[in-house]
N, C-alpha and C. Protein backbone atom coordinates (compact mmCIF):
# COMPACT_ATOMS: atom_id res chain seq x y z
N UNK A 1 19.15 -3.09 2.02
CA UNK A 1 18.00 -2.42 2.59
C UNK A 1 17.34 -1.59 1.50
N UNK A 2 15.95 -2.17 1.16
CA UNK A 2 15.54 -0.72 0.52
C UNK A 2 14.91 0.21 1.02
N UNK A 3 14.19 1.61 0.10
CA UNK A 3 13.61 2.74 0.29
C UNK A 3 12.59 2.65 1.42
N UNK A 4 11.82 1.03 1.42
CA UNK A 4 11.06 0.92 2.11
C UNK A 4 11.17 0.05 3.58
N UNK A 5 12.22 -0.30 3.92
CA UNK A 5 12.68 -0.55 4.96
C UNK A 5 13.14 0.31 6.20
N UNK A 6 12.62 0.21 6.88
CA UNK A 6 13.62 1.19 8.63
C UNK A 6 14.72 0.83 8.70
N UNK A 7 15.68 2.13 8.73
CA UNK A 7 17.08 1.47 9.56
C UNK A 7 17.21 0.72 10.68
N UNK A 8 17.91 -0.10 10.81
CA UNK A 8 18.16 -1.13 11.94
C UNK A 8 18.36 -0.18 13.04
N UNK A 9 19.10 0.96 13.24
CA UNK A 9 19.27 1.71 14.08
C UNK A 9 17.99 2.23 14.75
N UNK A 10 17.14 2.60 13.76
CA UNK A 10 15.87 3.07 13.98
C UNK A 10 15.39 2.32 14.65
N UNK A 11 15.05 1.22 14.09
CA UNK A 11 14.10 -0.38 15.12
C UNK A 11 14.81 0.26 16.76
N UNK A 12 16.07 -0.11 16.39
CA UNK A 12 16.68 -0.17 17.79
C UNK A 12 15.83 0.89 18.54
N UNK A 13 16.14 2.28 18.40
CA UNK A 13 15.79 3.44 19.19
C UNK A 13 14.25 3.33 19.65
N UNK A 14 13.43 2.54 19.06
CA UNK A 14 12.32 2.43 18.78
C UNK A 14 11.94 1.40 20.02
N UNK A 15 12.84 0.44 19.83
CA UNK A 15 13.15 -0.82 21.02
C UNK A 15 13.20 -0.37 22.42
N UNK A 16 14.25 0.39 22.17
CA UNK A 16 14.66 0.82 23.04
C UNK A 16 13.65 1.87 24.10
N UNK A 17 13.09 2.68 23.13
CA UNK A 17 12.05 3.87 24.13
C UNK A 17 10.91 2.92 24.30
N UNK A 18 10.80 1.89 23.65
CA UNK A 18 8.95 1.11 24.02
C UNK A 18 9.77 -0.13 25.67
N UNK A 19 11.07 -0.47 25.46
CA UNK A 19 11.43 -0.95 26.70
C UNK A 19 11.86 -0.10 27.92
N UNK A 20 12.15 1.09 27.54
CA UNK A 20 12.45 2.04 28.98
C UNK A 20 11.31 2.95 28.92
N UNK A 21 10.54 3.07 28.50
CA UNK A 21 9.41 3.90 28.52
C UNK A 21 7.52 3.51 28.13
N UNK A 22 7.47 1.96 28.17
CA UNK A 22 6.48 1.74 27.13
C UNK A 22 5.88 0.59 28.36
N UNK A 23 4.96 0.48 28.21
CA UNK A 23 3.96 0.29 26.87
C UNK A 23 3.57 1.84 26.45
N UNK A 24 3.46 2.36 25.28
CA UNK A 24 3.40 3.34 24.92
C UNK A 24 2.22 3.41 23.48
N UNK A 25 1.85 4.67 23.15
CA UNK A 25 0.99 4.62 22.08
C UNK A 25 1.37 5.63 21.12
N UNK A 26 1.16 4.95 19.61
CA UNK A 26 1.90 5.67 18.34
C UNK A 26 2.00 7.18 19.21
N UNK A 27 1.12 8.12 19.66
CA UNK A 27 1.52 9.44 19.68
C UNK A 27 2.66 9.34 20.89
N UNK A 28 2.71 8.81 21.76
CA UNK A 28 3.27 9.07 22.79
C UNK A 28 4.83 8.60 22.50
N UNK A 29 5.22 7.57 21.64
CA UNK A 29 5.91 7.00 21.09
C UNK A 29 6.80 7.75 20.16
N UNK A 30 5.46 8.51 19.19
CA UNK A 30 6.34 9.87 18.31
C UNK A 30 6.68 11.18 19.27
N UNK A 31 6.00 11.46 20.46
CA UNK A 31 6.60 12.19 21.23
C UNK A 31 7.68 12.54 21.33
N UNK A 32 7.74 11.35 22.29
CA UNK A 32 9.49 10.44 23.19
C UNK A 32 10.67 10.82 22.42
N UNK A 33 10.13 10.09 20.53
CA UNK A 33 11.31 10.08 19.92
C UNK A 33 11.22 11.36 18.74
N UNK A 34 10.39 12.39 19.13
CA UNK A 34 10.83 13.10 18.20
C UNK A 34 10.40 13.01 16.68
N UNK A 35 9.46 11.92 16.05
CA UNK A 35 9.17 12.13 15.17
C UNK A 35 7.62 12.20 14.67
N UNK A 36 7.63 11.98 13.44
CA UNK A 36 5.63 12.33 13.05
C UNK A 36 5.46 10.86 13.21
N UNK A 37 4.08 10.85 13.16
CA UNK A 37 2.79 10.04 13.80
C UNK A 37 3.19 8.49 12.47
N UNK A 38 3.81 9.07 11.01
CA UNK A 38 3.67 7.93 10.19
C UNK A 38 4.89 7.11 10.40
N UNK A 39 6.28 7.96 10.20
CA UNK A 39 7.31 7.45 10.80
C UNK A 39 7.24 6.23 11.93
N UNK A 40 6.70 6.57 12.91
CA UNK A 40 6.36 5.42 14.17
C UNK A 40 5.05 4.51 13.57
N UNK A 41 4.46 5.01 12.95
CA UNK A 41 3.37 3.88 12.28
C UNK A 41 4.11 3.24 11.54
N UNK A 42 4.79 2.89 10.51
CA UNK A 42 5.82 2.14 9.93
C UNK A 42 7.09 1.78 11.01
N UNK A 43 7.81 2.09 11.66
CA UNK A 43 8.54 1.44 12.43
C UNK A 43 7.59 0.25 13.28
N UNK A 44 6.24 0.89 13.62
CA UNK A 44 5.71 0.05 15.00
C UNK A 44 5.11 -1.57 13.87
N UNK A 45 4.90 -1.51 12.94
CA UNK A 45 4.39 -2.56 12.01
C UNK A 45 5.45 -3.58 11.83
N UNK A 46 6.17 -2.80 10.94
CA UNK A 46 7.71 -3.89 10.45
C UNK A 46 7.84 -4.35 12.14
N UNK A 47 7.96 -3.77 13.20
CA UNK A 47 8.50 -4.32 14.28
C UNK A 47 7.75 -5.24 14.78
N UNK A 48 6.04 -5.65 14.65
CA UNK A 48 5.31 -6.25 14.83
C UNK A 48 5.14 -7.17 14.10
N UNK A 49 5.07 -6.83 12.88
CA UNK A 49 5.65 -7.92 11.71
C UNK A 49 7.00 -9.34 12.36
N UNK A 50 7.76 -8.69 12.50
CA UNK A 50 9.14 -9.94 13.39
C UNK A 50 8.62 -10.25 14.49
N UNK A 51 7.70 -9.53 14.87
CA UNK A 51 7.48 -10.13 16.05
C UNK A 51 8.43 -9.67 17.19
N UNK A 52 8.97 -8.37 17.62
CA UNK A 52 9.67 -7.78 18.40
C UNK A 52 8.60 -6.57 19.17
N UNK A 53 7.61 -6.49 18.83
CA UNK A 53 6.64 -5.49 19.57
C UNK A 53 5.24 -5.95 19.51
N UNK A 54 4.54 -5.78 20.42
CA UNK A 54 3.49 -6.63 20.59
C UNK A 54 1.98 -5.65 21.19
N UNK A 55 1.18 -5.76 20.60
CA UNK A 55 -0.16 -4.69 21.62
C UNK A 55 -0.74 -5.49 22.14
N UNK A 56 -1.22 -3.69 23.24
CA UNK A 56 -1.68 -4.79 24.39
C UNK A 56 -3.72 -4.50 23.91
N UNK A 57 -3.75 -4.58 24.94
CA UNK A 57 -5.86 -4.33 24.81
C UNK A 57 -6.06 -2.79 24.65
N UNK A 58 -5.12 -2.06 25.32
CA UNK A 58 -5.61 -0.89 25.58
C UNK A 58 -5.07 -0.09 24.27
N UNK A 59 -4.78 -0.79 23.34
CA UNK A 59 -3.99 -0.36 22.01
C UNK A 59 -2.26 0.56 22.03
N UNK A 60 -1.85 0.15 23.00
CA UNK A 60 -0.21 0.55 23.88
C UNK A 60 0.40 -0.72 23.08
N UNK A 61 1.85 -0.41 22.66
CA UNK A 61 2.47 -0.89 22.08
C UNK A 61 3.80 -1.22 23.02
N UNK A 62 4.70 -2.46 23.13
CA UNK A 62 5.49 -2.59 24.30
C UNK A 62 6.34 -3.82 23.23
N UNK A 63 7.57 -3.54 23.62
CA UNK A 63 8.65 -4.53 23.09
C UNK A 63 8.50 -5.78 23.61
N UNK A 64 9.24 -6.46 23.20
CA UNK A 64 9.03 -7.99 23.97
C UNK A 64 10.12 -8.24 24.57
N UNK A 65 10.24 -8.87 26.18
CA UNK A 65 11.35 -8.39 27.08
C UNK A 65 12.69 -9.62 26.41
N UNK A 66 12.38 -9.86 25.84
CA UNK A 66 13.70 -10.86 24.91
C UNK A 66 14.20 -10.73 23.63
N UNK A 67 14.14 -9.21 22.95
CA UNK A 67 14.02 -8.94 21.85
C UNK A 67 15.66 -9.34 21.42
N UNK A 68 16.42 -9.24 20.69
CA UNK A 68 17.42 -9.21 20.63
C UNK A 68 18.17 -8.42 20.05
N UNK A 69 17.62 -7.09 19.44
CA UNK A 69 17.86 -5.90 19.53
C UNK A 69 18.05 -4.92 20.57
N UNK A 70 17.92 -5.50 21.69
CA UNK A 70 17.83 -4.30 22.94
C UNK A 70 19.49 -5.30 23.80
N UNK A 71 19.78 -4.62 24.22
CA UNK A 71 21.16 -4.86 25.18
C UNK A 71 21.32 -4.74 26.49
């Protein structure tokens, strides 16, 4: 993993609050979990990047209900 990678753990938690709490939006998202606005802007990308989080129209961000990070 480098400097510029999210912890896997992170994705997870990330997974996790956009599937029990989401569709959600970067602020509401950094809310939930407690962190700043860039933090969740880089988690919400890489996660969109794999293709594990997806937006909707209203610019709300929501996991995809088959991710395989979530349990």
């Amino acid at each position: 993993m480098t400097d510029e990678e999210l912890d896997p753990d992170e994705k997870r938690r990330v997974l996790e609050n956009l599937a029990s709490e989401g569709p959600l939006t970067h602020e509401q998202l950094a809310n939930t979990m407690d962190h700043d606005w860039d933090e969740v802007q880089k988690a919400i990308r890489e996660l969109r990047n794999e293709g594990l989080v997806t937006i909707t129209l209203d610019r709300r961000y929501e996991a995809e209900e088959d991710t395989p990070l979530i349990a």
